[in-house]
PDB file of N, CA and C in Angstrom:
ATOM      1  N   UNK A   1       0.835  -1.184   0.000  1.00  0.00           N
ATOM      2  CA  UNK A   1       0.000   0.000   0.000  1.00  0.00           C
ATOM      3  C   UNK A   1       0.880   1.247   0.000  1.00  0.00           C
ATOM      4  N   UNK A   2       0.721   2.219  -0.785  1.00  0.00           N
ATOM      5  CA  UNK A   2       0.785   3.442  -1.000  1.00  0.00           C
ATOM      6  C   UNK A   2       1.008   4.446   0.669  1.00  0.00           C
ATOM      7  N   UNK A   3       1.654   5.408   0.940  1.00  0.00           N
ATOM      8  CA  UNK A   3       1.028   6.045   1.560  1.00  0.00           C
ATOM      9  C   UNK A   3      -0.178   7.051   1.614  1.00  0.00           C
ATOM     10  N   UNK A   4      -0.584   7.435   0.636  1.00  0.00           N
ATOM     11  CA  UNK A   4      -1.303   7.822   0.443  1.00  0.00           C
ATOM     12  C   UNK A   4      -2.765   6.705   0.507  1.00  0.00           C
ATOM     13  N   UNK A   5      -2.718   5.482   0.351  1.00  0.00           N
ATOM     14  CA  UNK A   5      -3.589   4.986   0.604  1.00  0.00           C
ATOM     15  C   UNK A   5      -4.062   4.187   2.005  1.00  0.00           C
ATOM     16  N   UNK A   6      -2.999   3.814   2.834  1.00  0.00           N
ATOM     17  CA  UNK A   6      -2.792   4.530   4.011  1.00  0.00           C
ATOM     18  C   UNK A   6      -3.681   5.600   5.057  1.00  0.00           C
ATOM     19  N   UNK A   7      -3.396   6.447   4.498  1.00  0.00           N
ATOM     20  CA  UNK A   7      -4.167   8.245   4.906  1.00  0.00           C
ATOM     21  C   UNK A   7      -5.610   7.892   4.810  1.00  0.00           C
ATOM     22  N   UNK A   8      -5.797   8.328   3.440  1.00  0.00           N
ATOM     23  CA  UNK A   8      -6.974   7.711   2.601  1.00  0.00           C
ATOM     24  C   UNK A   8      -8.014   6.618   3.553  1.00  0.00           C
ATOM     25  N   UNK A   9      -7.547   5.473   4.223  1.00  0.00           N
ATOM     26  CA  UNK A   9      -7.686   4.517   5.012  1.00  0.00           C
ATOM     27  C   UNK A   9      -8.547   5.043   6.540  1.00  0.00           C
ATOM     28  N   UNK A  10      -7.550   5.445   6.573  1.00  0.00           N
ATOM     29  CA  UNK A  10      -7.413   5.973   8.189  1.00  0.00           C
ATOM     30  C   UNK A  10      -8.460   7.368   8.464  1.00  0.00           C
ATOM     31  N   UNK A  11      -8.642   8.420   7.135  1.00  0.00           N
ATOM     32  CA  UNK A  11      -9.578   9.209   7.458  1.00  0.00           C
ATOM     33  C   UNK A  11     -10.879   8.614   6.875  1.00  0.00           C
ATOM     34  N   UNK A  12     -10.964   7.538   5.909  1.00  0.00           N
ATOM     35  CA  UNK A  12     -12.550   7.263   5.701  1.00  0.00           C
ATOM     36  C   UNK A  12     -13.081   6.176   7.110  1.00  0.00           C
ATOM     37  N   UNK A  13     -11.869   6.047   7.529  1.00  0.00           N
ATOM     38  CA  UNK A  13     -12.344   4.990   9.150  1.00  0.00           C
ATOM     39  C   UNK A  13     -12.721   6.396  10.334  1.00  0.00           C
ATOM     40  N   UNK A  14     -11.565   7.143  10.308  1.00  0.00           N
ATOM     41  CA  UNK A  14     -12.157   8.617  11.308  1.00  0.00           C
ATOM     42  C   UNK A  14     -13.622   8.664  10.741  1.00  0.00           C
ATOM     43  N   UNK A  15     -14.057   8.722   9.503  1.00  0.00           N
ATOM     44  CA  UNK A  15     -15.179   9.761   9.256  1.00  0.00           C
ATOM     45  C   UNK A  15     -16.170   9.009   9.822  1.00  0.00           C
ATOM     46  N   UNK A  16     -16.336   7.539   9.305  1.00  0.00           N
ATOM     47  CA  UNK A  16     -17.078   6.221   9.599  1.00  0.00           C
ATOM     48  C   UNK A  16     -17.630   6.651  11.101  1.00  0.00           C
ATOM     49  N   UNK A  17     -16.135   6.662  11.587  1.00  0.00           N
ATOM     50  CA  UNK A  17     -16.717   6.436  13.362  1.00  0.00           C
ATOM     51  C   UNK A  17     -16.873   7.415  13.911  1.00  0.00           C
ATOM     52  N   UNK A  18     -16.860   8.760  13.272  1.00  0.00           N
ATOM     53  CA  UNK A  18     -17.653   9.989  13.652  1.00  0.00           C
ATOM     54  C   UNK A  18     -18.961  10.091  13.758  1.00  0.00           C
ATOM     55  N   UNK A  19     -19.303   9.469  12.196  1.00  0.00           N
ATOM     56  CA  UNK A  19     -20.636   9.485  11.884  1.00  0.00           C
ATOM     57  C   UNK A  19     -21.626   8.502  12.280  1.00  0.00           C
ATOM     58  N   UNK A  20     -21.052   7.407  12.675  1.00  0.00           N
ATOM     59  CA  UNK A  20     -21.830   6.411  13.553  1.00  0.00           C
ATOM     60  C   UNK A  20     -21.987   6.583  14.693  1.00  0.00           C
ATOM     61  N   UNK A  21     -21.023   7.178  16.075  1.00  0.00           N
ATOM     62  CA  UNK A  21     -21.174   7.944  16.884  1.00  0.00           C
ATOM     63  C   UNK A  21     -21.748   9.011  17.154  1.00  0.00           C
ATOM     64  N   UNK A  22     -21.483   9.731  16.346  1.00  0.00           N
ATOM     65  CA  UNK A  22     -22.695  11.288  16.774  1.00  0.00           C
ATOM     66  C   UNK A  22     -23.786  11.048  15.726  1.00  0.00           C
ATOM     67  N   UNK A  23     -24.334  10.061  15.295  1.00  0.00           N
ATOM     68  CA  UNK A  23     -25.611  10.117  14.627  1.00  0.00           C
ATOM     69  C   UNK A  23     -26.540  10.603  15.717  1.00  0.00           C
ATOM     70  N   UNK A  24     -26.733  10.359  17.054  1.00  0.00           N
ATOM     71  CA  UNK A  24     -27.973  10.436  17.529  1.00  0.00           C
ATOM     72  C   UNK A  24     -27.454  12.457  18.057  1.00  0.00           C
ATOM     73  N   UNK A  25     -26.463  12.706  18.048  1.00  0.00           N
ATOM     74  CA  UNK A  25     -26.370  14.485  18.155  1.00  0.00           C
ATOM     75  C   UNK A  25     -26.693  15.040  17.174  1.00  0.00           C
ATOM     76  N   UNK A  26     -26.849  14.560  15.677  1.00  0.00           N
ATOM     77  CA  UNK A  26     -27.400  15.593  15.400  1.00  0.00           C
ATOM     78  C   UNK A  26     -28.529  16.120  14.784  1.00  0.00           C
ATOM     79  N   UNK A  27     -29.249  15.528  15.480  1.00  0.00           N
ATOM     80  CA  UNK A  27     -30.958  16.052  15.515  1.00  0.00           C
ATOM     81  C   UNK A  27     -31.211  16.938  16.359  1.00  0.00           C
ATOM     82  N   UNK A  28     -31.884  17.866  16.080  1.00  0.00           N
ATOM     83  CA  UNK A  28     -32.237  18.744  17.947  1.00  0.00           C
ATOM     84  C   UNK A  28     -33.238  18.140  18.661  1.00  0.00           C
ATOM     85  N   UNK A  29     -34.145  16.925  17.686  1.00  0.00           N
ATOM     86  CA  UNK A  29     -35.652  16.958  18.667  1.00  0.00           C
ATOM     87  C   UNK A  29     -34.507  15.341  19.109  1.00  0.00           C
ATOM     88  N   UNK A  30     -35.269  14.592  19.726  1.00  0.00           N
ATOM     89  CA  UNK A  30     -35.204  13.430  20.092  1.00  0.00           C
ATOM     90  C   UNK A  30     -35.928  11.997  19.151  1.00  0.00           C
ATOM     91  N   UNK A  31     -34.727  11.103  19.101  1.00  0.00           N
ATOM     92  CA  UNK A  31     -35.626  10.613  17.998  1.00  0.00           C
ATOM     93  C   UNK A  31     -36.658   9.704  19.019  1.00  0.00           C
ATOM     94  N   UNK A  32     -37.530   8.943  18.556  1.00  0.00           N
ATOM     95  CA  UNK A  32     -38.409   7.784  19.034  1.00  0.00           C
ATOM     96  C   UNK A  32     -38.110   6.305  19.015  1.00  0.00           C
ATOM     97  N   UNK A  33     -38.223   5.854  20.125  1.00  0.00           N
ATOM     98  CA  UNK A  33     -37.472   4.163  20.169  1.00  0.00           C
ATOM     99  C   UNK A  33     -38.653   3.786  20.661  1.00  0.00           C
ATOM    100  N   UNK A  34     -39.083   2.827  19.550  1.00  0.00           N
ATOM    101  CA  UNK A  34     -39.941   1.263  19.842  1.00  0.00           C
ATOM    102  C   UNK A  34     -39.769   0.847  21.321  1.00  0.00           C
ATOM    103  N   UNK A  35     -41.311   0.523  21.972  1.00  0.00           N
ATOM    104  CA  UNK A  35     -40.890   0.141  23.737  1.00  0.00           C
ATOM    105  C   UNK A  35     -40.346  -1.163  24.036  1.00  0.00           C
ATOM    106  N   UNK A  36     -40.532  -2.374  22.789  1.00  0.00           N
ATOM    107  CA  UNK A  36     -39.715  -3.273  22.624  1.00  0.00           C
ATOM    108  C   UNK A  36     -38.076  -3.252  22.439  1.00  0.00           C
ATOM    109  N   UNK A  37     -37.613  -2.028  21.749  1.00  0.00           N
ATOM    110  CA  UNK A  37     -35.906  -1.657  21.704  1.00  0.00           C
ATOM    111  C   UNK A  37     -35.475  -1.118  23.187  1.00  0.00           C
ATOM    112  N   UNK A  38     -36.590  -0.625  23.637  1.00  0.00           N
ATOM    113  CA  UNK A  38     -36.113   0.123  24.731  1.00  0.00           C
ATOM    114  C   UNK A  38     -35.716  -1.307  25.899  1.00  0.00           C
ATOM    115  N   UNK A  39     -36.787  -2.382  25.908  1.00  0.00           N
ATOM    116  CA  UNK A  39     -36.889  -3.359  26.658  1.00  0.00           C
ATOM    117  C   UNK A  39     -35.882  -3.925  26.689  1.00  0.00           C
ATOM    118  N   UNK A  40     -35.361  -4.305  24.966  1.00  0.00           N
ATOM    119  CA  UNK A  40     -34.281  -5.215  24.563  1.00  0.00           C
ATOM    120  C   UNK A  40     -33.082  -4.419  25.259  1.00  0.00           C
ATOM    121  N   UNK A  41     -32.634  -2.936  25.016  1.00  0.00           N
ATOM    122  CA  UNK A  41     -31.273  -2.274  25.747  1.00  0.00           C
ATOM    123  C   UNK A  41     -31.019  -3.155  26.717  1.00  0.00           C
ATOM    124  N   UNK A  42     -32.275  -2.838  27.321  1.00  0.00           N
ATOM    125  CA  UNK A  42     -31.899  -3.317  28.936  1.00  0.00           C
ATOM    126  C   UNK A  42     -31.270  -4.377  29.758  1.00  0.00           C
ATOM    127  N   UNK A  43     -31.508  -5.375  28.798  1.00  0.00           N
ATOM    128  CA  UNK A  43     -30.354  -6.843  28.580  1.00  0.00           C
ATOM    129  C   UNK A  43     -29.083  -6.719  28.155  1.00  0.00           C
ATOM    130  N   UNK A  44     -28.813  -5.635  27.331  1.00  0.00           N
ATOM    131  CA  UNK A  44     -27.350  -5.770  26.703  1.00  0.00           C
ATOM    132  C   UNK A  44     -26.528  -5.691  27.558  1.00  0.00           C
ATOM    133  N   UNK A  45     -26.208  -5.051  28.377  1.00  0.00           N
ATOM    134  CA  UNK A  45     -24.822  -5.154  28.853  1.00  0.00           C
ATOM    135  C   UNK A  45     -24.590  -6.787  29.934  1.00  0.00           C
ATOM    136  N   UNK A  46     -26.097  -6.999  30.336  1.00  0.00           N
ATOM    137  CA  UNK A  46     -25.851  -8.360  30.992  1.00  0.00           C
ATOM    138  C   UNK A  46     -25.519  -9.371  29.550  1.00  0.00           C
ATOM    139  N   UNK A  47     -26.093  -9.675  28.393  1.00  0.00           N
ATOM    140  CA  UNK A  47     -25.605  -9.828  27.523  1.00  0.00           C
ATOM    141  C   UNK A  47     -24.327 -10.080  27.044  1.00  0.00           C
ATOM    142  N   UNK A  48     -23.765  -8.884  27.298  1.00  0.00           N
ATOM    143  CA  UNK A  48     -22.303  -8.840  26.175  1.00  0.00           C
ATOM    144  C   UNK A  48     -21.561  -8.898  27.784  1.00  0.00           C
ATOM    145  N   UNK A  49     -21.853  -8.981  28.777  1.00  0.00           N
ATOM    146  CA  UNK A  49     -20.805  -9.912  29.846  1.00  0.00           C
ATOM    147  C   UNK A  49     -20.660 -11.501  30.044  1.00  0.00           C
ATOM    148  N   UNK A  50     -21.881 -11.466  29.809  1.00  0.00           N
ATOM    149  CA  UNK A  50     -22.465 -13.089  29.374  1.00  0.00           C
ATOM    150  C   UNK A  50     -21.145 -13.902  28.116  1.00  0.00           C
ATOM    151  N   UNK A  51     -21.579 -12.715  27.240  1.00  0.00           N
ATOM    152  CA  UNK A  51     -20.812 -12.984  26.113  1.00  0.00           C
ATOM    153  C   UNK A  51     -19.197 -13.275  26.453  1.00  0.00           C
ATOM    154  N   UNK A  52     -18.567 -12.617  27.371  1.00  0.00           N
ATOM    155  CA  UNK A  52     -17.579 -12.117  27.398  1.00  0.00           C
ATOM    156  C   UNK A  52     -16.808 -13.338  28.853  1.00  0.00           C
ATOM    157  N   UNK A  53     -17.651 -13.735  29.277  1.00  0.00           N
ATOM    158  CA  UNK A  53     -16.874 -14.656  31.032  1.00  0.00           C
ATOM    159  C   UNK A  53     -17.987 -15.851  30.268  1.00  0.00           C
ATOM    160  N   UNK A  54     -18.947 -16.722  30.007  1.00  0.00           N
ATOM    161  CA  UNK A  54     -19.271 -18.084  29.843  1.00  0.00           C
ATOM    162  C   UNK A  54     -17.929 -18.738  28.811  1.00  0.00           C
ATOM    163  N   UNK A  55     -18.065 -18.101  28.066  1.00  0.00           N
ATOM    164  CA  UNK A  55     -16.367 -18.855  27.595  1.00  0.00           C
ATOM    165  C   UNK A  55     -15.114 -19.025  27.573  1.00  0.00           C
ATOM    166  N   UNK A  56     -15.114 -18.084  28.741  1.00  0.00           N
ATOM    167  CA  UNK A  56     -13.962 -18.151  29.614  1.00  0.00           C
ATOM    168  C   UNK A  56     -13.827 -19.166  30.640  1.00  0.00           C
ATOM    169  N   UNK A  57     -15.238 -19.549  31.015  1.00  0.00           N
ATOM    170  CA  UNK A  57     -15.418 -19.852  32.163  1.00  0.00           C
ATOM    171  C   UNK A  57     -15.608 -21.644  31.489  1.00  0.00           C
ATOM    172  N   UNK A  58     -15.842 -21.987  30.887  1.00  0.00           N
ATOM    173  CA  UNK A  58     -15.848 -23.494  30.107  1.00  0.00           C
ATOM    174  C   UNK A  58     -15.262 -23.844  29.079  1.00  0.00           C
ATOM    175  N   UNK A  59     -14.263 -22.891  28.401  1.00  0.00           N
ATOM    176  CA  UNK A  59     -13.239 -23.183  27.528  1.00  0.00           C
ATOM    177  C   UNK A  59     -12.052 -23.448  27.965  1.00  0.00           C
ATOM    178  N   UNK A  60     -11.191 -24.224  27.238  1.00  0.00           N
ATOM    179  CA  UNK A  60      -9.407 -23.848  27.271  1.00  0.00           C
ATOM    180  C   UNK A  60      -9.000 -23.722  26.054  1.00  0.00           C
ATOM    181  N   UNK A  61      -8.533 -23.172  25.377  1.00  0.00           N
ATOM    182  CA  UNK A  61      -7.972 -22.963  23.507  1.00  0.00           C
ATOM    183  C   UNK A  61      -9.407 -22.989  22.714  1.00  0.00           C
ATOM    184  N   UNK A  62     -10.115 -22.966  22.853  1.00  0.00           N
ATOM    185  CA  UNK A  62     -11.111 -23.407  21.911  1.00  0.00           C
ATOM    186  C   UNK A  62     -12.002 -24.025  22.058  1.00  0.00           C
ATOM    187  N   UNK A  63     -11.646 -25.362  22.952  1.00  0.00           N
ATOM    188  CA  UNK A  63     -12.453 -26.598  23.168  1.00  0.00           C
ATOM    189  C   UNK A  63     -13.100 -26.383  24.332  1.00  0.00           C
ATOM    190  N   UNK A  64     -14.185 -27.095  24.857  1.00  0.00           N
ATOM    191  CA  UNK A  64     -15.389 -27.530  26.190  1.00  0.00           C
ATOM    192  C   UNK A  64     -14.070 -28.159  27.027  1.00  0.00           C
ATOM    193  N   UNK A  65     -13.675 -27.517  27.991  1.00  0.00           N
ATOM    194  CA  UNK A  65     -13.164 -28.259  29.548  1.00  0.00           C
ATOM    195  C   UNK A  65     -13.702 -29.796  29.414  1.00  0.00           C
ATOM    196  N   UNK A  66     -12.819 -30.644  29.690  1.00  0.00           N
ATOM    197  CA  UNK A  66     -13.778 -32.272  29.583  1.00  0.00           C
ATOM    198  C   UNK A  66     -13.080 -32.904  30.852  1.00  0.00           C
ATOM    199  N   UNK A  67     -12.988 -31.691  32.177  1.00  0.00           N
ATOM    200  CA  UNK A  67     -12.794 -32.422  33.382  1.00  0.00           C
ATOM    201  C   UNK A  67     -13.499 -31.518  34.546  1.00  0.00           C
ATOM    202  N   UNK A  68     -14.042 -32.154  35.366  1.00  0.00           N
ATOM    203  CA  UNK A  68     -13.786 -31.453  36.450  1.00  0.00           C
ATOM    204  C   UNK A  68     -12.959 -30.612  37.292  1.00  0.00           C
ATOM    205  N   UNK A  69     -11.975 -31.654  37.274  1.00  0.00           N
ATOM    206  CA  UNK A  69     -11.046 -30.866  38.182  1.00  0.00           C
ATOM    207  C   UNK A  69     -10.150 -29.680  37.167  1.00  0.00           C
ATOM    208  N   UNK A  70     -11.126 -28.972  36.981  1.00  0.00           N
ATOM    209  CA  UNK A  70     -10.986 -27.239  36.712  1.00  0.00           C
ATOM    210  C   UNK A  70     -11.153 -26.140  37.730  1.00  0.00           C
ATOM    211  N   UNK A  71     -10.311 -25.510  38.563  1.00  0.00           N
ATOM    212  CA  UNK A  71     -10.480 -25.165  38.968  1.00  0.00           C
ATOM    213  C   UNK A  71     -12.026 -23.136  39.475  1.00  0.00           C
ATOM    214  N   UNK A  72     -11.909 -22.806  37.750  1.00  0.00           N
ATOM    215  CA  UNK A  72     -12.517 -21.862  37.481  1.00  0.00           C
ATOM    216  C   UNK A  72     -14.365 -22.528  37.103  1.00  0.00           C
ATOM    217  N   UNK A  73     -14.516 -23.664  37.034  1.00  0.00           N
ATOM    218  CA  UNK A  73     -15.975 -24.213  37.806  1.00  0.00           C
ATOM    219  C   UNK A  73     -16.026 -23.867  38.992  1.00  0.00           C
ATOM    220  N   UNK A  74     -15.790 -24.456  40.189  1.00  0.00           N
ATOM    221  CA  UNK A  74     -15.586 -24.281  41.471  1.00  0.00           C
ATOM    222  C   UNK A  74     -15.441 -22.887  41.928  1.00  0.00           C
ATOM    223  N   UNK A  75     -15.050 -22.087  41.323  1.00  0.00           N
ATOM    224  CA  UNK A  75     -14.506 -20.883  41.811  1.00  0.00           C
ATOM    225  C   UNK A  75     -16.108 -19.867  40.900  1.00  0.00           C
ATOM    226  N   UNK A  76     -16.598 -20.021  40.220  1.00  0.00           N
ATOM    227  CA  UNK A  76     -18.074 -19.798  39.641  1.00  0.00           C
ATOM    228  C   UNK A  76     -19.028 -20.103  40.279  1.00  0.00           C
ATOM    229  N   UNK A  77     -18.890 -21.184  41.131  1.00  0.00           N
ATOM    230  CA  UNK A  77     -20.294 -21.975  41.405  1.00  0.00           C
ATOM    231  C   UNK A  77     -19.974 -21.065  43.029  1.00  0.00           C
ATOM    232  N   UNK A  78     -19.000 -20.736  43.875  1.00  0.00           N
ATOM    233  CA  UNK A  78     -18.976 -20.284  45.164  1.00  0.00           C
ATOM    234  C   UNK A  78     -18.987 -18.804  44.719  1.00  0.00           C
ATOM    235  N   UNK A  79     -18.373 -18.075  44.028  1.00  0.00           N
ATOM    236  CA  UNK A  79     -19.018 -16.854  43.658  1.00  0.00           C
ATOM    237  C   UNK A  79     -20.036 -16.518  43.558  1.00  0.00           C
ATOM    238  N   UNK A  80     -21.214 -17.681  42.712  1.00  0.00           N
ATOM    239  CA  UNK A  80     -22.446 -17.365  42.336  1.00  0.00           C
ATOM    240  C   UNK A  80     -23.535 -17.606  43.934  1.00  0.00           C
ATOM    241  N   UNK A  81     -22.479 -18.781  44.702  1.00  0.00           N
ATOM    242  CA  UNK A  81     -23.220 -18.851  45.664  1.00  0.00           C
ATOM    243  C   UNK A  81     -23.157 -17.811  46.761  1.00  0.00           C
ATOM    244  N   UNK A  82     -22.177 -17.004  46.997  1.00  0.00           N
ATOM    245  CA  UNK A  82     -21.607 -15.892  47.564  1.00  0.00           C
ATOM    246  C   UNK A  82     -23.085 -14.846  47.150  1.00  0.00           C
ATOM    247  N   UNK A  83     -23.106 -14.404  46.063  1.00  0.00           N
ATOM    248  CA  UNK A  83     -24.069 -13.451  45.425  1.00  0.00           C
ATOM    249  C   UNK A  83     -25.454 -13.408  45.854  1.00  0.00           C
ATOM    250  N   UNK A  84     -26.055 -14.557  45.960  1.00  0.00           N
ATOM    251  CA  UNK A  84     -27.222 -15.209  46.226  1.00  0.00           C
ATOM    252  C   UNK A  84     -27.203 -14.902  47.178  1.00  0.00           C
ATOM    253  N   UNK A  85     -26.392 -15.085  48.320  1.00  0.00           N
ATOM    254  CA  UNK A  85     -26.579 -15.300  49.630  1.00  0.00           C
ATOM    255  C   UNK A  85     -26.103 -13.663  50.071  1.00  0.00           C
ATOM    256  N   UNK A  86     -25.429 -13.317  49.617  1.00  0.00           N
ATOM    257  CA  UNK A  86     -25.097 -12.152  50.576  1.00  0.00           C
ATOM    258  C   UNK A  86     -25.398 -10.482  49.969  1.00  0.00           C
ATOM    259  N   UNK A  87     -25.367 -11.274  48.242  1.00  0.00           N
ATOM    260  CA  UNK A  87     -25.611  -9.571  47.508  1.00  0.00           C
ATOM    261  C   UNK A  87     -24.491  -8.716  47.060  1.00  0.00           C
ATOM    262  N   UNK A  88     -23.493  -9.030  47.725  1.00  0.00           N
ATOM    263  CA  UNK A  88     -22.379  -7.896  47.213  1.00  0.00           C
ATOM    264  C   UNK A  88     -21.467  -8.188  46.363  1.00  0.00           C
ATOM    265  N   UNK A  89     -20.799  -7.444  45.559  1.00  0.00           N
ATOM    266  CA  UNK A  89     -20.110  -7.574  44.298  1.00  0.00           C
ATOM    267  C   UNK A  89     -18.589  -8.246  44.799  1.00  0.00           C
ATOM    268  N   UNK A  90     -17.688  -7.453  46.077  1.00  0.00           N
ATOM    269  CA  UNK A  90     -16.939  -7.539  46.819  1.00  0.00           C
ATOM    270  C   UNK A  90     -16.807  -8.732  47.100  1.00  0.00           C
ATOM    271  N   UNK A  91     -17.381  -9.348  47.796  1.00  0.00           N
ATOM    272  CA  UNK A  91     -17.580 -10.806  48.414  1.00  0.00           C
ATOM    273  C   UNK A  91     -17.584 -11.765  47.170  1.00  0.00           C
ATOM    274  N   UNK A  92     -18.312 -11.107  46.464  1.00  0.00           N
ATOM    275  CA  UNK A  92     -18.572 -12.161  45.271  1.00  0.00           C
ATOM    276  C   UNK A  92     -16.752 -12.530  44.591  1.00  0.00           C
ATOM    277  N   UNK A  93     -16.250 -11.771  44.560  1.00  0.00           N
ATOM    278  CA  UNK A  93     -14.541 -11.436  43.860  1.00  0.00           C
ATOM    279  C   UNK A  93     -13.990 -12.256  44.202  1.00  0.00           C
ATOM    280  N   UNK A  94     -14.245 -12.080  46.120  1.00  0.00           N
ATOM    281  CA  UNK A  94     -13.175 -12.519  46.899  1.00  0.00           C
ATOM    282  C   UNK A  94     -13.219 -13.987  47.105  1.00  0.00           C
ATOM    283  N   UNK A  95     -14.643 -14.069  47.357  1.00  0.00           N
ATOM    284  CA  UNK A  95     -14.973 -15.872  47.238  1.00  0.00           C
ATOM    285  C   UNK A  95     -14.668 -16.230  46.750  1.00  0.00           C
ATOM    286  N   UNK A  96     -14.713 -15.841  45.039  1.00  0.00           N
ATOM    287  CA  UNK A  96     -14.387 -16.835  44.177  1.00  0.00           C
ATOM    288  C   UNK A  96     -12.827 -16.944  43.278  1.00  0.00           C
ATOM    289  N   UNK A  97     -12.079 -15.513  43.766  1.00  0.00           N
ATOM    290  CA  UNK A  97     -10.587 -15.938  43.911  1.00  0.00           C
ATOM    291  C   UNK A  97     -10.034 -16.754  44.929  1.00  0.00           C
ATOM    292  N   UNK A  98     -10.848 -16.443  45.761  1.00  0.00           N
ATOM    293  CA  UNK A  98     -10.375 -17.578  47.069  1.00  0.00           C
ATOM    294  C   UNK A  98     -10.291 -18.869  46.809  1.00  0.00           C
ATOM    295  N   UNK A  99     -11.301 -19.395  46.197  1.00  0.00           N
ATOM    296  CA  UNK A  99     -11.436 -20.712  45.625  1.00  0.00           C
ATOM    297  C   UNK A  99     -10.636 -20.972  44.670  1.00  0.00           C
ATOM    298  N   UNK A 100     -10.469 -19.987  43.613  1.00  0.00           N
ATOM    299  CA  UNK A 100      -9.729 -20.348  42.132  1.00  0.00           C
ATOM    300  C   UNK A 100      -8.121 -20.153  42.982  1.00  0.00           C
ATOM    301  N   UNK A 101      -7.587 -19.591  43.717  1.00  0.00           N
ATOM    302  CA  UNK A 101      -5.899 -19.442  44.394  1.00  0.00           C
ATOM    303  C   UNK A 101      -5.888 -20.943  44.938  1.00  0.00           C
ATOM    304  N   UNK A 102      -6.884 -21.485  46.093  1.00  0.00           N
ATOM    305  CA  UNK A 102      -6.719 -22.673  47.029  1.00  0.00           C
ATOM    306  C   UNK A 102      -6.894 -23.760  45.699  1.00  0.00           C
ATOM    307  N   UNK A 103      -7.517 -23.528  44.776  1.00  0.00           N
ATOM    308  CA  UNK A 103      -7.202 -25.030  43.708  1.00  0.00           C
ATOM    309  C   UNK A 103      -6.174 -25.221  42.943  1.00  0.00           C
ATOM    310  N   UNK A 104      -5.804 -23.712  42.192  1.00  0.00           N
ATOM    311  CA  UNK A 104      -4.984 -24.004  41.538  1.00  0.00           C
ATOM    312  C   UNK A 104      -3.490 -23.956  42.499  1.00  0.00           C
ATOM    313  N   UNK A 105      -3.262 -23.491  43.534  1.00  0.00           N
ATOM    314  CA  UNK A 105      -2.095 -23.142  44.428  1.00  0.00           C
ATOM    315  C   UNK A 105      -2.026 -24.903  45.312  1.00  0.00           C
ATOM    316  N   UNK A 106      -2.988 -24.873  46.023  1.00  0.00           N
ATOM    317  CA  UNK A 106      -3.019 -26.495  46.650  1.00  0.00           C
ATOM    318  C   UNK A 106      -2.910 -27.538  45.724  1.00  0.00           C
ATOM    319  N   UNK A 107      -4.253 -27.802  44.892  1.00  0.00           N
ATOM    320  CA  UNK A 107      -4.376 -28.704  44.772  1.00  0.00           C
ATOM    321  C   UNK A 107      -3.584 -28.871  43.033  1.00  0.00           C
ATOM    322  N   UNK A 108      -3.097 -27.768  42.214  1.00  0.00           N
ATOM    323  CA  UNK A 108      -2.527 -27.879  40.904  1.00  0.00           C
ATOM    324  C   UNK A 108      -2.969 -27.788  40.096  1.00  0.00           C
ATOM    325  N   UNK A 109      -4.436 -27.683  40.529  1.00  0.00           N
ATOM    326  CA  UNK A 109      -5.229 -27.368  39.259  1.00  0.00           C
ATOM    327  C   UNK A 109      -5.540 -26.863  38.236  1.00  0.00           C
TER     328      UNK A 109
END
């Protein structure tokens, strides 16, 4: 590639993500969202965390975990039970590093 094509590159990607970003600035009124879009928002970010820790949490390279003795099960299942029971985000951390340090540190996991 050219430098110039390069440049070329790089400001039709600036413009792109200008204009996809401030689409909703520049209207003055407000636009109108369907009460079904509005509903759906409301999942996304649990969503795209979902997205982001379940395959962390049952993968290794690629593949489905095909043992138990994983330590980051165990360390999920007392986090989640932490949450349930007590509510706080804090506790939830600590539980379940607690668990994931004592398996993989003790037991090698």
């Amino acid at each position: 590639m050219t430098d110039w094509e390069i440049v070329a590159g790089i400001l039709g990607m600036a413009l792109i993500t200008a204009l996809t970003r401030g689409f909703f600035l520049i209207s003055n009124k407000a636009l109108p969202m369907p009460d079904w879009a509005k509903q759906g928002l409301r999942y996304a970010p649990l969503a795209a965390l979902a997205a982001v820790i379940v395959p962390e949490i049952v993968m290794t390279q690629g593949a489905l975990i095909n043992t138990w003795q994983d330590a980051r099960l165990y360390a999920t299942a007392v986090g989640t039970a932490y949450f349930f029971w007590r509510g706080g985000i804090l506790g939830t951390i600590i539980s379940g590093t607690a668990v994931m340090l004592l398996l993989r540190i003790g037991l090698g996991w």
